[in-house]
Protein backbone atom coordinates (compact mmCIF):
# COMPACT_ATOMS: atom_id res chain seq x y z
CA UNK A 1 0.00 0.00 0.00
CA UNK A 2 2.61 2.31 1.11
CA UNK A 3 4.78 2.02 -2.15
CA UNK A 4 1.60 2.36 -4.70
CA UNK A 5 0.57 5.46 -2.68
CA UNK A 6 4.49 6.82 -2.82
CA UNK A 7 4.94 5.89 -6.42
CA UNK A 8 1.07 8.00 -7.27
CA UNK A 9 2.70 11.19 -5.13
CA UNK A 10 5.78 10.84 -7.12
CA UNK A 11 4.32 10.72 -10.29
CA UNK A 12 1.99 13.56 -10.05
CA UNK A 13 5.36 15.94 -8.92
CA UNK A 14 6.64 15.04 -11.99
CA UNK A 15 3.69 15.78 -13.94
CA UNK A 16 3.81 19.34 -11.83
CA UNK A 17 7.32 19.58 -12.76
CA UNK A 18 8.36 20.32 -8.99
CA UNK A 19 12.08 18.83 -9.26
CA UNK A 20 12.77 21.89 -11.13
CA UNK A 21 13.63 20.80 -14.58
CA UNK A 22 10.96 20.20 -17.34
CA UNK A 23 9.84 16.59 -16.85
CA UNK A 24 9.83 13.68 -19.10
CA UNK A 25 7.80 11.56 -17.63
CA UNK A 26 4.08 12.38 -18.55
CA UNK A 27 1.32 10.95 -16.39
CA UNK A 28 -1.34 9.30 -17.56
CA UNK A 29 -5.01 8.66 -16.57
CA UNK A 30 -7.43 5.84 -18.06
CA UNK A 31 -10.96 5.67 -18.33
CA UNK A 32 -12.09 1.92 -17.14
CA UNK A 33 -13.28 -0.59 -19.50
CA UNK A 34 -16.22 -2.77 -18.14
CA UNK A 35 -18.46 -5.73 -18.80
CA UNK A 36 -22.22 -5.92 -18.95
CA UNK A 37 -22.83 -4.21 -21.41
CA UNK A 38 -23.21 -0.83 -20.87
CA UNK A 39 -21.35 1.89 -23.06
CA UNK A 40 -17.95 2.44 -21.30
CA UNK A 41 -16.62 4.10 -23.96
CA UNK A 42 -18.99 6.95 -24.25
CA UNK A 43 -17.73 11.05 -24.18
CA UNK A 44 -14.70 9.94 -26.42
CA UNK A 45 -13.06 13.86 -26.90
CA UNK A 46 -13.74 14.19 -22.84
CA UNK A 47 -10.30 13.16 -21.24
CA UNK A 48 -8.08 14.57 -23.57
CA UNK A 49 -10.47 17.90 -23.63
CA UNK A 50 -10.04 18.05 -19.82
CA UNK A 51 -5.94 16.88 -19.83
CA UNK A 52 -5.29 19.68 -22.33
CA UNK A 53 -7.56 21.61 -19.63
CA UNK A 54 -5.60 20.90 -16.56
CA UNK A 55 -2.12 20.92 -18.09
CA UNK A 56 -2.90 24.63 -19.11
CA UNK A 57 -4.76 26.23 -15.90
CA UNK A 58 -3.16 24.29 -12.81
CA UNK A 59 0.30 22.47 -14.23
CA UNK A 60 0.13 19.43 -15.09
CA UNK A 61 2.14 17.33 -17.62
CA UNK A 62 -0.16 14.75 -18.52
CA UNK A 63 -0.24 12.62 -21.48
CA UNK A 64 -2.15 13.85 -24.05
CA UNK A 65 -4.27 11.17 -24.50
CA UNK A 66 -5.98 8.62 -21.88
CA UNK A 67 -5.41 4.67 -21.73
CA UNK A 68 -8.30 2.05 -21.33
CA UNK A 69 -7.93 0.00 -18.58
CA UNK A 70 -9.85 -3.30 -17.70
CA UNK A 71 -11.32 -3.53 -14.38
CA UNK A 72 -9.27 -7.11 -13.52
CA UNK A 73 -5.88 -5.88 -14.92
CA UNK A 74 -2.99 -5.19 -13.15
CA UNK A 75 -2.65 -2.53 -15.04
CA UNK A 76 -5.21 -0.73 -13.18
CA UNK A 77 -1.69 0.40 -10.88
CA UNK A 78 -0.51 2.32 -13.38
CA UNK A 79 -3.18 5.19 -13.08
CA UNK A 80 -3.24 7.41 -10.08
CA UNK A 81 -7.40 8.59 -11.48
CA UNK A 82 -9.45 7.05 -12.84
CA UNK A 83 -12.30 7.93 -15.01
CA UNK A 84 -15.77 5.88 -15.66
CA UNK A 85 -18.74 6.63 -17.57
CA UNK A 86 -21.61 5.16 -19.73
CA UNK A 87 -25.43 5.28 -19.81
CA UNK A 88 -26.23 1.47 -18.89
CA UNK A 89 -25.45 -1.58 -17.33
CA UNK A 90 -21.82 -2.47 -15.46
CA UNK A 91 -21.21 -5.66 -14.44
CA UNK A 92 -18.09 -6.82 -11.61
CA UNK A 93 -16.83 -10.32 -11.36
CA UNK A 94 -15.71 -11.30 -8.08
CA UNK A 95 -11.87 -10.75 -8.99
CA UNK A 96 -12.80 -7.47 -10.94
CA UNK A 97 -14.37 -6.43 -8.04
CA UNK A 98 -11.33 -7.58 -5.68
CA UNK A 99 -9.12 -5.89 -8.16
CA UNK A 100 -10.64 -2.76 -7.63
CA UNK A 101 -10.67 -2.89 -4.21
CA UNK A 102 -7.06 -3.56 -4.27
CA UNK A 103 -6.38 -0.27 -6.17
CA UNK A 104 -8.27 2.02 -4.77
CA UNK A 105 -7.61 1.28 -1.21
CA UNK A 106 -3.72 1.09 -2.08
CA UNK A 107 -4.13 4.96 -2.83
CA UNK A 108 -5.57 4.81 -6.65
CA UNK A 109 -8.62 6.79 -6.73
CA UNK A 110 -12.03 6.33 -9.08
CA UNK A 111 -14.34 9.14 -10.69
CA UNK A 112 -17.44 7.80 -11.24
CA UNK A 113 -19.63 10.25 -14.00
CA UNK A 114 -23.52 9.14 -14.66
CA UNK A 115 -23.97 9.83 -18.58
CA UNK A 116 -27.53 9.34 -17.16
CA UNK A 117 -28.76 5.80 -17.01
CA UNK A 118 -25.66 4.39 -15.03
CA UNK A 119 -26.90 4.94 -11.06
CA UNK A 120 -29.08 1.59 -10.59
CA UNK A 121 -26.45 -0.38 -12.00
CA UNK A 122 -23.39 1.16 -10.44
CA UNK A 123 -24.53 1.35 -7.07
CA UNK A 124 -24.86 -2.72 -7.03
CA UNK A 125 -21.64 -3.33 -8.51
CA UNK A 126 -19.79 -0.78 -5.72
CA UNK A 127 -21.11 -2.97 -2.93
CA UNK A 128 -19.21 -5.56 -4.70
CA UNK A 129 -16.25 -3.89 -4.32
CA UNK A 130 -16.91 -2.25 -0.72
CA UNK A 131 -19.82 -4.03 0.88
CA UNK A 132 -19.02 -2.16 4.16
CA UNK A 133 -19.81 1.55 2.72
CA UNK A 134 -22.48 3.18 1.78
CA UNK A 135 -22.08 6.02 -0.56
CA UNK A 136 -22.77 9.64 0.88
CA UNK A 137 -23.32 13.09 -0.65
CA UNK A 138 -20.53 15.22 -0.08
CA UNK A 139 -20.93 18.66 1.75
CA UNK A 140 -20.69 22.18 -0.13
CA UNK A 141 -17.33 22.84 1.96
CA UNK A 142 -15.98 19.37 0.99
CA UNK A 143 -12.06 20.41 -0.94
CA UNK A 144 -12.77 18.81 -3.83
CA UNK A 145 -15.19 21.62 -4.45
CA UNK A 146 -12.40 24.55 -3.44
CA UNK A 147 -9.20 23.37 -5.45
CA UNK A 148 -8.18 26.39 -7.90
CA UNK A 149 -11.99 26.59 -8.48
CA UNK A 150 -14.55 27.32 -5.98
CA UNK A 151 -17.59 25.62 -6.25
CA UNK A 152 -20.10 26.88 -3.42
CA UNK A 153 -22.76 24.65 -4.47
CA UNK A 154 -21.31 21.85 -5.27
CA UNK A 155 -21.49 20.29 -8.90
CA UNK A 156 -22.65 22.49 -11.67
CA UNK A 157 -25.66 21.27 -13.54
CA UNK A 158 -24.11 20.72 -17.16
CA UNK A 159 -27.30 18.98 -18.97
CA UNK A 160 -30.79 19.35 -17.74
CA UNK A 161 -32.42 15.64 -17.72
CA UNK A 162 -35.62 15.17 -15.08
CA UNK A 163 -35.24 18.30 -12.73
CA UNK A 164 -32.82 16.87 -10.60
CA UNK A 165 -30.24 18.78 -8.80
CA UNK A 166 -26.88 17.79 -9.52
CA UNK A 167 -25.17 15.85 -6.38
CA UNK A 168 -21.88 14.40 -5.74
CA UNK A 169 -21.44 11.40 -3.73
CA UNK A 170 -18.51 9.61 -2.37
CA UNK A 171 -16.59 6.33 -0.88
CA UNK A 172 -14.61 7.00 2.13
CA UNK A 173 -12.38 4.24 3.26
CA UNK A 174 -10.46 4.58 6.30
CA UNK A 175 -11.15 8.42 6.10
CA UNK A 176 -9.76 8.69 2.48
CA UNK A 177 -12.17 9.52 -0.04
CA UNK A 178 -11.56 6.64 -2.45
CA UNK A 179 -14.54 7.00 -5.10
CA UNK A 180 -16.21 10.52 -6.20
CA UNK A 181 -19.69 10.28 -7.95
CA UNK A 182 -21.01 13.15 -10.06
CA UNK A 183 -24.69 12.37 -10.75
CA UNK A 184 -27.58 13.92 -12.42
CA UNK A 185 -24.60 16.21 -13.51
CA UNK A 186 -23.11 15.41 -17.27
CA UNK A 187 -19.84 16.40 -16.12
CA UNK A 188 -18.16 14.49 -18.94
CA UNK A 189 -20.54 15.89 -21.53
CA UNK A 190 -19.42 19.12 -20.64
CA UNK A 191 -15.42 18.41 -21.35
CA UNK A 192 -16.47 17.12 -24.60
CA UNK A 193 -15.67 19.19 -28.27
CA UNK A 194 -18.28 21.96 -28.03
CA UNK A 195 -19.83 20.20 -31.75
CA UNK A 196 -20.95 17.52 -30.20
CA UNK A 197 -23.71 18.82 -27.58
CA UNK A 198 -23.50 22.38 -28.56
CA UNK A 199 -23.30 23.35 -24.63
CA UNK A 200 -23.07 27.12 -23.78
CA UNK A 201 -19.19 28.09 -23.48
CA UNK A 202 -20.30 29.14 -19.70
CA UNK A 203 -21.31 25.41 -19.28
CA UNK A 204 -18.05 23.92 -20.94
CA UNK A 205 -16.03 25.88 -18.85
CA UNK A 206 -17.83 24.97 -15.10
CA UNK A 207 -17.27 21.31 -16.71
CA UNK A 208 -13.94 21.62 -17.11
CA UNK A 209 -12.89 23.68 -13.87
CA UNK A 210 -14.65 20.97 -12.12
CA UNK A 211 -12.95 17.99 -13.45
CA UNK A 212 -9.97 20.33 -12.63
CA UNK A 213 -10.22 20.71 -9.48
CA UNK A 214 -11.59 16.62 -9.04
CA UNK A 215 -7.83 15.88 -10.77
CA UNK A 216 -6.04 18.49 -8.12
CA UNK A 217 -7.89 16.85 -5.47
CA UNK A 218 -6.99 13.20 -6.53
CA UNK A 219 -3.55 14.24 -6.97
CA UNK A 220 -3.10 16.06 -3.27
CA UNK A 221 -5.95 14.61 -0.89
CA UNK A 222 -6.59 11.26 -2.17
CA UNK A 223 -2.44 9.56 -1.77
């Protein structure tokens, strides 16, 4: 646990260039590849939109471009955040489930972002993976709402879908917030290339300072 967690912290001074010479080594993050069904692979220009974001308004050097990860691959280690999304079904096997336990309580860290039709199957598959949490909302003063970007009230409402305020939930494990849940929110749908849902600018932007500040907050609070 102790060397994943030190080899994350490591990596993300690098990617802030802290050692005081321009850095080589580019982290990466990875949106997670799942069974069931369900449409992991949704918001395709997202990541990269919100990299290109985050490398330019708080300093990071991350890679350009995202990986795909499976949930039951050791390769899971290799990504300090994690991003997942989709409108349907998610399935977790019993060692996909371990897996991810493994990661995420050995420092990784998981953003969970409804495209709207994820929430009934998610929440099944999490107990899976932590049987002994329950998922909370997070307060307005929680940090990962006051990074660079203040957020008063919490998640901005990107897309407007049944009248439901936008909320953001989270898995604490041994007082480390290990899992962050933006629901009712479209988060992702606001990084994506303005083309594709033709969101205000005002709207892209809140999306993007957002995921900002949920990367700053992996990076610093979540090791």
């Amino acid at each position: 646990m102790v060397t994943t967690r030190v080899r994350f912290a490591l990596l993300f001074l690098v990617s802030l260039g802290t050692f005081g010479v321009q850095a080589q080594l580019r982290m990466k993050v990875a949106k997670l590849k799942y069974n069931g069904g369900g449409d992991w692979y949704a918001n395709k220009t997202a990541l990269p939109n919100l990299i290109k974001f985050s490398n330019t308004e708080i300093g990071t050097l991350l890679d350009p471009e995202e990986d795909d990860v499976e949930v039951g691959s050791r390769d899971i280690f290799l990504y300090p955040y994690i991003y997942m999304t989709g409108h349907g079904n998610v399935v977790f096997s019993d060692a996909e489930a371990a897996n991810l336990r493994k990661y995420l309580t050995a420092g990784g860290f998981l953003h969970i972002d409804d495209n709207y039709g994820l929430d009934k199957f998610i929440r099944l598959e999490l107990k899976k993976v932590f049987p002994e949490l329950e998922l909370i909302e997070l307060p307005f003063d929680h940090p990962i709402y006051h990074q660079k970007f203040d957020f008063p009230k919490g998640l901005p409402k990107i897309h407007e879908h049944d009248g439901k305020p936008a909320q953001g939930f989270g898995l604490i494990y041994e007082g480390r917030l290990v899992v962050f849940y933006s629901y009712e929110c479209d988060l992702g749908n606001g990084w994506e290339d303005q083309r594709i849902h033709n969101d205000p600018e005002e709207k892209r932007t809140q999306a993007l300072r957002m995921g900002a500040n949920i990367l700053s907050y992996c990076f610093t609070h979540s090791m």
